[in-house]
C-alpha atoms as a PDB file:
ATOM      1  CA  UNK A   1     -34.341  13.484 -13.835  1.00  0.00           C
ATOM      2  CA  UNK A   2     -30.901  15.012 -12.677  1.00  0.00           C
ATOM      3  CA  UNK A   3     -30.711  16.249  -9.117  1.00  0.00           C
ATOM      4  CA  UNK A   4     -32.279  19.418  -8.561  1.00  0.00           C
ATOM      5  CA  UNK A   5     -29.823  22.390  -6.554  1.00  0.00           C
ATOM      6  CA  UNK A   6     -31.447  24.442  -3.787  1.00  0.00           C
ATOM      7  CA  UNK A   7     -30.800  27.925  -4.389  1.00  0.00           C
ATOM      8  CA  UNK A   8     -29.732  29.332  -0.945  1.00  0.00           C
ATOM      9  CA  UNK A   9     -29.802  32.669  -2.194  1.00  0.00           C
ATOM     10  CA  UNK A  10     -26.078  35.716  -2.397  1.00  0.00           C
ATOM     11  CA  UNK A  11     -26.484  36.054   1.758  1.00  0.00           C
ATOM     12  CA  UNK A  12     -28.761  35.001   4.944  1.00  0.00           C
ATOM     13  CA  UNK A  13     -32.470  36.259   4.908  1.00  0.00           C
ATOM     14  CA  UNK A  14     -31.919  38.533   1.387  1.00  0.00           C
ATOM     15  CA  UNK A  15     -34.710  37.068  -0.187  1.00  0.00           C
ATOM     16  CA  UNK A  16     -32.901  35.986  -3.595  1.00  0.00           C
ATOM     17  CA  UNK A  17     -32.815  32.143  -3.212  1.00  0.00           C
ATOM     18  CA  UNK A  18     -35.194  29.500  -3.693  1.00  0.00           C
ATOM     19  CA  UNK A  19     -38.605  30.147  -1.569  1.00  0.00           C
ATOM     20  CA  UNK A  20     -39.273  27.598   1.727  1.00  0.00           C
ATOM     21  CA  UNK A  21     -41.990  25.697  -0.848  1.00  0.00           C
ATOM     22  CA  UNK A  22     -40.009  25.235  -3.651  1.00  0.00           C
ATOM     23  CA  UNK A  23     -36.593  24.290  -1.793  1.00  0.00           C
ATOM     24  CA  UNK A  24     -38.402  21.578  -0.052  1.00  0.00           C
ATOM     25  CA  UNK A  25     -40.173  20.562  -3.416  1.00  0.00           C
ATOM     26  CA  UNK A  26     -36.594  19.562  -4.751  1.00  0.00           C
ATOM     27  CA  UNK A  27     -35.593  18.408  -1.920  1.00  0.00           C
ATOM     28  CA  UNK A  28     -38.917  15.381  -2.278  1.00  0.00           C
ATOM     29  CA  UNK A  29     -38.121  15.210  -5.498  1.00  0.00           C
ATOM     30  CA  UNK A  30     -34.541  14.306  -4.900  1.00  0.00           C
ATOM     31  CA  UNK A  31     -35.006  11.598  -2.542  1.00  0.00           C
ATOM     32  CA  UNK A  32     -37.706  10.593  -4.855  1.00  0.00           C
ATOM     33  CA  UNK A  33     -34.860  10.201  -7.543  1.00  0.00           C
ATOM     34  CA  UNK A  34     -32.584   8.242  -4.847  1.00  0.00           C
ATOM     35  CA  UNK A  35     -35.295   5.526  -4.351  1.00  0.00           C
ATOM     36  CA  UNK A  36     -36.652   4.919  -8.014  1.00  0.00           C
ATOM     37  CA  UNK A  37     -32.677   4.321  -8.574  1.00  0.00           C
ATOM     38  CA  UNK A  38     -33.520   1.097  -5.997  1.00  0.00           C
ATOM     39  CA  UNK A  39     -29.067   0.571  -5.034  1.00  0.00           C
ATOM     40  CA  UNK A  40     -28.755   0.941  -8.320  1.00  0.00           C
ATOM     41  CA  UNK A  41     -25.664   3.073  -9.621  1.00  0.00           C
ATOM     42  CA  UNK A  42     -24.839   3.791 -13.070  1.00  0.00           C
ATOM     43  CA  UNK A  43     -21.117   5.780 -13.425  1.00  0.00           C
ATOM     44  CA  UNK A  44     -20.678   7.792 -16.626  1.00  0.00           C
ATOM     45  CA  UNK A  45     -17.551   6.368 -18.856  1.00  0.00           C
ATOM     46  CA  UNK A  46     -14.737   7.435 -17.719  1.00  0.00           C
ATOM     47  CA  UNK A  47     -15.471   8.586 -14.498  1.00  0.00           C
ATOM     48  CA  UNK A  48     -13.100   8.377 -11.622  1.00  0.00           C
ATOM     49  CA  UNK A  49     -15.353   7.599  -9.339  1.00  0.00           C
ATOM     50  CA  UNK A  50     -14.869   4.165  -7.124  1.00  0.00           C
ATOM     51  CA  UNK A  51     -17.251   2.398  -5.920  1.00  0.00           C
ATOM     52  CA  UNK A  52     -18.247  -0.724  -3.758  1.00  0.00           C
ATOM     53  CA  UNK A  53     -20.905  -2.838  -5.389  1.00  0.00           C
ATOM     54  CA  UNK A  54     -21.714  -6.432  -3.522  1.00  0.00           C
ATOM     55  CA  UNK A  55     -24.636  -8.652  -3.465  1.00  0.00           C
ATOM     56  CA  UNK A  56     -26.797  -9.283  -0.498  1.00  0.00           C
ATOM     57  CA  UNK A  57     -24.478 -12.672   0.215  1.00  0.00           C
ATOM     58  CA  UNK A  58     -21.438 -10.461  -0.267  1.00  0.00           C
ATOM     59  CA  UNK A  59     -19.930 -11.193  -3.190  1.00  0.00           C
ATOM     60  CA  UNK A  60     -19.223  -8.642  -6.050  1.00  0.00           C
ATOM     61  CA  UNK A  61     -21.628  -7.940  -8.755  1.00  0.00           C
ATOM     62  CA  UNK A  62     -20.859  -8.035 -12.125  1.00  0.00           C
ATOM     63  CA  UNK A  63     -24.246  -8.380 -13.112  1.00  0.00           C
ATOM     64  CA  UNK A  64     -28.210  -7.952 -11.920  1.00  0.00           C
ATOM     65  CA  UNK A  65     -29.049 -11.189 -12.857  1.00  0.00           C
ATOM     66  CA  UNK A  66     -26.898 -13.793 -10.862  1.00  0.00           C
ATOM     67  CA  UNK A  67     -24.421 -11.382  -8.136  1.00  0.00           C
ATOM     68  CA  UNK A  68     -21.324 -13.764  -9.481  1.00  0.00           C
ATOM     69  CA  UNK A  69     -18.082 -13.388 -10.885  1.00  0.00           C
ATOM     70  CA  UNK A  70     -17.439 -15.708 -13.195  1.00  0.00           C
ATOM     71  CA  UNK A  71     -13.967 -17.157 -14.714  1.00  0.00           C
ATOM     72  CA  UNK A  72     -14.955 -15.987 -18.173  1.00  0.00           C
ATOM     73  CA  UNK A  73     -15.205 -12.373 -17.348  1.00  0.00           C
ATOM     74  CA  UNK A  74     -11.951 -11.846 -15.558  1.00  0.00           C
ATOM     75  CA  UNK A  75      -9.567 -10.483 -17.311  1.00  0.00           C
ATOM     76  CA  UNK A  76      -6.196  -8.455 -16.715  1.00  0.00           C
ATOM     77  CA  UNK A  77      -4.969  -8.487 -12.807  1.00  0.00           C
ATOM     78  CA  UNK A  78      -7.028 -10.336 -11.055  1.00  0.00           C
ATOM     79  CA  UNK A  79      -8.066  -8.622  -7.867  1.00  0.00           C
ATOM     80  CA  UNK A  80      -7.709  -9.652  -4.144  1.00  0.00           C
ATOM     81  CA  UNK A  81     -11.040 -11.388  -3.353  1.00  0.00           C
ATOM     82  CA  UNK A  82     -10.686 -11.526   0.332  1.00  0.00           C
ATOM     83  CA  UNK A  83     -12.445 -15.229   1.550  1.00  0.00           C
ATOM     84  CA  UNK A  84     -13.665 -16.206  -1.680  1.00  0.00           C
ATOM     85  CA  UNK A  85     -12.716 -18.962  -3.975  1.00  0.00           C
ATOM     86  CA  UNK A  86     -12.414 -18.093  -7.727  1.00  0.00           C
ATOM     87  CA  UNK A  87     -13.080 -21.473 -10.059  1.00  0.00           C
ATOM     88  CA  UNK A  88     -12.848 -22.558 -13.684  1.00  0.00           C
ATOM     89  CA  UNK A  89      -9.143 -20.789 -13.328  1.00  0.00           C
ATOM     90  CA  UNK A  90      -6.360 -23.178 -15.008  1.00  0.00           C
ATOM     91  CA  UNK A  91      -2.997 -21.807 -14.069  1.00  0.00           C
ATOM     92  CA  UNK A  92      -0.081 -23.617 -16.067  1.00  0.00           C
ATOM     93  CA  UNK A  93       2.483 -24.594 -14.063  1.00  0.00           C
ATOM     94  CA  UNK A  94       6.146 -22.853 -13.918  1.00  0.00           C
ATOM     95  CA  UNK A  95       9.536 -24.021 -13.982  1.00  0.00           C
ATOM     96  CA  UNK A  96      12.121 -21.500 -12.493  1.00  0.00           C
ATOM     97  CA  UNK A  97      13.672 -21.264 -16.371  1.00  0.00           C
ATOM     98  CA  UNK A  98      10.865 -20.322 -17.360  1.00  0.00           C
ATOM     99  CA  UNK A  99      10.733 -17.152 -15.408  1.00  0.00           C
ATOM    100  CA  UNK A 100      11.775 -13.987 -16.924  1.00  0.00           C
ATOM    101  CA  UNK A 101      13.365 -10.276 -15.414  1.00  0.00           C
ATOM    102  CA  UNK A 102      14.793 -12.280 -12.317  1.00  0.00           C
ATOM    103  CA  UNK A 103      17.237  -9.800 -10.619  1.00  0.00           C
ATOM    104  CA  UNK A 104      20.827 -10.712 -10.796  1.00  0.00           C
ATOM    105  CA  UNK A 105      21.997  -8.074  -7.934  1.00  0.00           C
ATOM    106  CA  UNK A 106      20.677  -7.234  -4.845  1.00  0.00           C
ATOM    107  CA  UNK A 107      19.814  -3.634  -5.990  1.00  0.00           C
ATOM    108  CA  UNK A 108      17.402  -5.815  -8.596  1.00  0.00           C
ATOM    109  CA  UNK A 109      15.780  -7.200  -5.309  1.00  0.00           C
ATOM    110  CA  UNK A 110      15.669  -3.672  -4.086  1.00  0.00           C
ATOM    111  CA  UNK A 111      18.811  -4.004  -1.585  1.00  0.00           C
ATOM    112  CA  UNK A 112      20.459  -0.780  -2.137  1.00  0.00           C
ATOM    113  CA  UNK A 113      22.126  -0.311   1.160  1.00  0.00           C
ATOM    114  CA  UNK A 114      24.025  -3.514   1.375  1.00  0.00           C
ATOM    115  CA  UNK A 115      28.187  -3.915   1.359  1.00  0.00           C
ATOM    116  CA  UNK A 116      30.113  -4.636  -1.990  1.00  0.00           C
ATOM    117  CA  UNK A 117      31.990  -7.692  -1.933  1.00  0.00           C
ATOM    118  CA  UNK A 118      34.934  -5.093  -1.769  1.00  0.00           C
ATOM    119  CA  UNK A 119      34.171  -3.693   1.135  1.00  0.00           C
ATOM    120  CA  UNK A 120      33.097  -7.188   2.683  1.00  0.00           C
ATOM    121  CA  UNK A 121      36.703  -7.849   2.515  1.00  0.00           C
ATOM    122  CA  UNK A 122      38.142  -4.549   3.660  1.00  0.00           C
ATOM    123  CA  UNK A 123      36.030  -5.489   6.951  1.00  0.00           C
ATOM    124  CA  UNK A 124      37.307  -8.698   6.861  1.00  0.00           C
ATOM    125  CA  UNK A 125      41.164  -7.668   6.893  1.00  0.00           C
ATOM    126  CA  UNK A 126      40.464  -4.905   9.479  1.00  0.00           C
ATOM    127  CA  UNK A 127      39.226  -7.010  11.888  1.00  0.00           C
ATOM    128  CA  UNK A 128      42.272  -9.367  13.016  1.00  0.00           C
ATOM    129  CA  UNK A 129      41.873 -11.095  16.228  1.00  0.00           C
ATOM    130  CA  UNK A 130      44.590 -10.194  18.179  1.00  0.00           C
ATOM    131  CA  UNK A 131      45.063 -11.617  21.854  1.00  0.00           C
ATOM    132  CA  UNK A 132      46.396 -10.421  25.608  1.00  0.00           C
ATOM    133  CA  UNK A 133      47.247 -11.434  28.508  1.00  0.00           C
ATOM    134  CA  UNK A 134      45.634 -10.409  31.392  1.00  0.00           C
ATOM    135  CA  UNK A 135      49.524  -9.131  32.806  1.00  0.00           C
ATOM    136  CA  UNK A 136      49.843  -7.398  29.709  1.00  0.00           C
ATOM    137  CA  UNK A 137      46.267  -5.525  30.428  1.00  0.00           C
ATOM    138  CA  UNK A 138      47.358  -4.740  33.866  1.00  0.00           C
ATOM    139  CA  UNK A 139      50.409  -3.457  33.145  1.00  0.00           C
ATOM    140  CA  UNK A 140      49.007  -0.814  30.906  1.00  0.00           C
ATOM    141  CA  UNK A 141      46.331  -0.346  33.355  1.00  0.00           C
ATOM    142  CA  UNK A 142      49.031   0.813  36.321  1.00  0.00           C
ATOM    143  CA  UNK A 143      51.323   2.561  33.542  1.00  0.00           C
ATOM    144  CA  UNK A 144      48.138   4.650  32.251  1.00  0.00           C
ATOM    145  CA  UNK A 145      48.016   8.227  33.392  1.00  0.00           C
ATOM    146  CA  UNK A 146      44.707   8.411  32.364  1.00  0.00           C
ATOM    147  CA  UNK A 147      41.787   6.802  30.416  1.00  0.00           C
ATOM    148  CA  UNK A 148      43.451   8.652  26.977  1.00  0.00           C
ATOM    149  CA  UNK A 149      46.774   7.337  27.810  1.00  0.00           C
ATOM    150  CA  UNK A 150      45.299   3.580  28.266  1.00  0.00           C
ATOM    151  CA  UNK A 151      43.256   3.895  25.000  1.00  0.00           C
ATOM    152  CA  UNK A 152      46.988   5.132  22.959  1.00  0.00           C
ATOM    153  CA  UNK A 153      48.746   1.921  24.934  1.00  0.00           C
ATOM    154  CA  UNK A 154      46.273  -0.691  23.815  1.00  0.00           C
ATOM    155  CA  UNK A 155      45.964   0.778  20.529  1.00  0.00           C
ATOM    156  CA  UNK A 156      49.806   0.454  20.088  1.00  0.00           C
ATOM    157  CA  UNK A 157      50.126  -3.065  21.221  1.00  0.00           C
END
């Protein structure tokens, strides 16, 4: 049986929906549905719908029978199974060779706001250490008009 609608009627108290007798009928009926269903959902093929399904012990059913996973019905991506141990898996183990589509730039690592190697160097060259004596800084200090006028004589040393 499908889930009966309640027909509430075009507006408040017009007398066009479903009578007090008969709403209340479906509305039995209804829950009746939801029980003889016992936790049970079925989802139509193709349906968008997600659900949660877990066994009383918490782990996902695949089937009625047994409320386990096992190794010979996962397929594809395995999922994250969050405190649970998957078994019968044999995972072959990797040399780095063996790996393919390994970036070879840092935009392939998904770095795309780092320096070139040219401009790594243009930094480089810009930034000379250069070195003064504390006369020379006082000097300029005294000789300074103003803060302006110190910043144009260090500058020009």
């Amino acid at each position: 049986m499908a889930i009966q609608t309640i027909n509430i009627g075009s507006s408040a108290n017009k007398g066009d929906g479903d009578p007090l007798r008969t709403a209340f009928d479906k509305i039995n009926k209804n829950f009746a549905e939801l029980e003889a269903i016992n936790g049970s959902v079925v989802l139509q093929s193709g349906s968008t719908q997600s659900i949660d399904i877990v066994a009383a012990d918490s782990t996902l059913l695949i089937d009625s029978v047994n409320g386990t996973i096992t190794a010979a019905v996962l397929v594809g991506q395995l999922p994250a199974l969050d405190g649970s141990n998957l078994t019968n898996l044999t995972i072959p183990a990797q040399t780095f060779a063996s790996l393919t589509g390994t970036p070879t730039t840092l935009a392939g690592y998904g770095i795309t706001d780092a320096a070139t190697s040219a401009q790594g160097t243009l930094a480089a060259s810009a930034l000379q250490a250069e070195t003064i004596t504390l006369t020379t800084l006082k000097t300029e200090v005294a000789a300074s008009a103003d803060f302006a006028d110190f910043q144009t004589r260090i500058a020009a040393l």
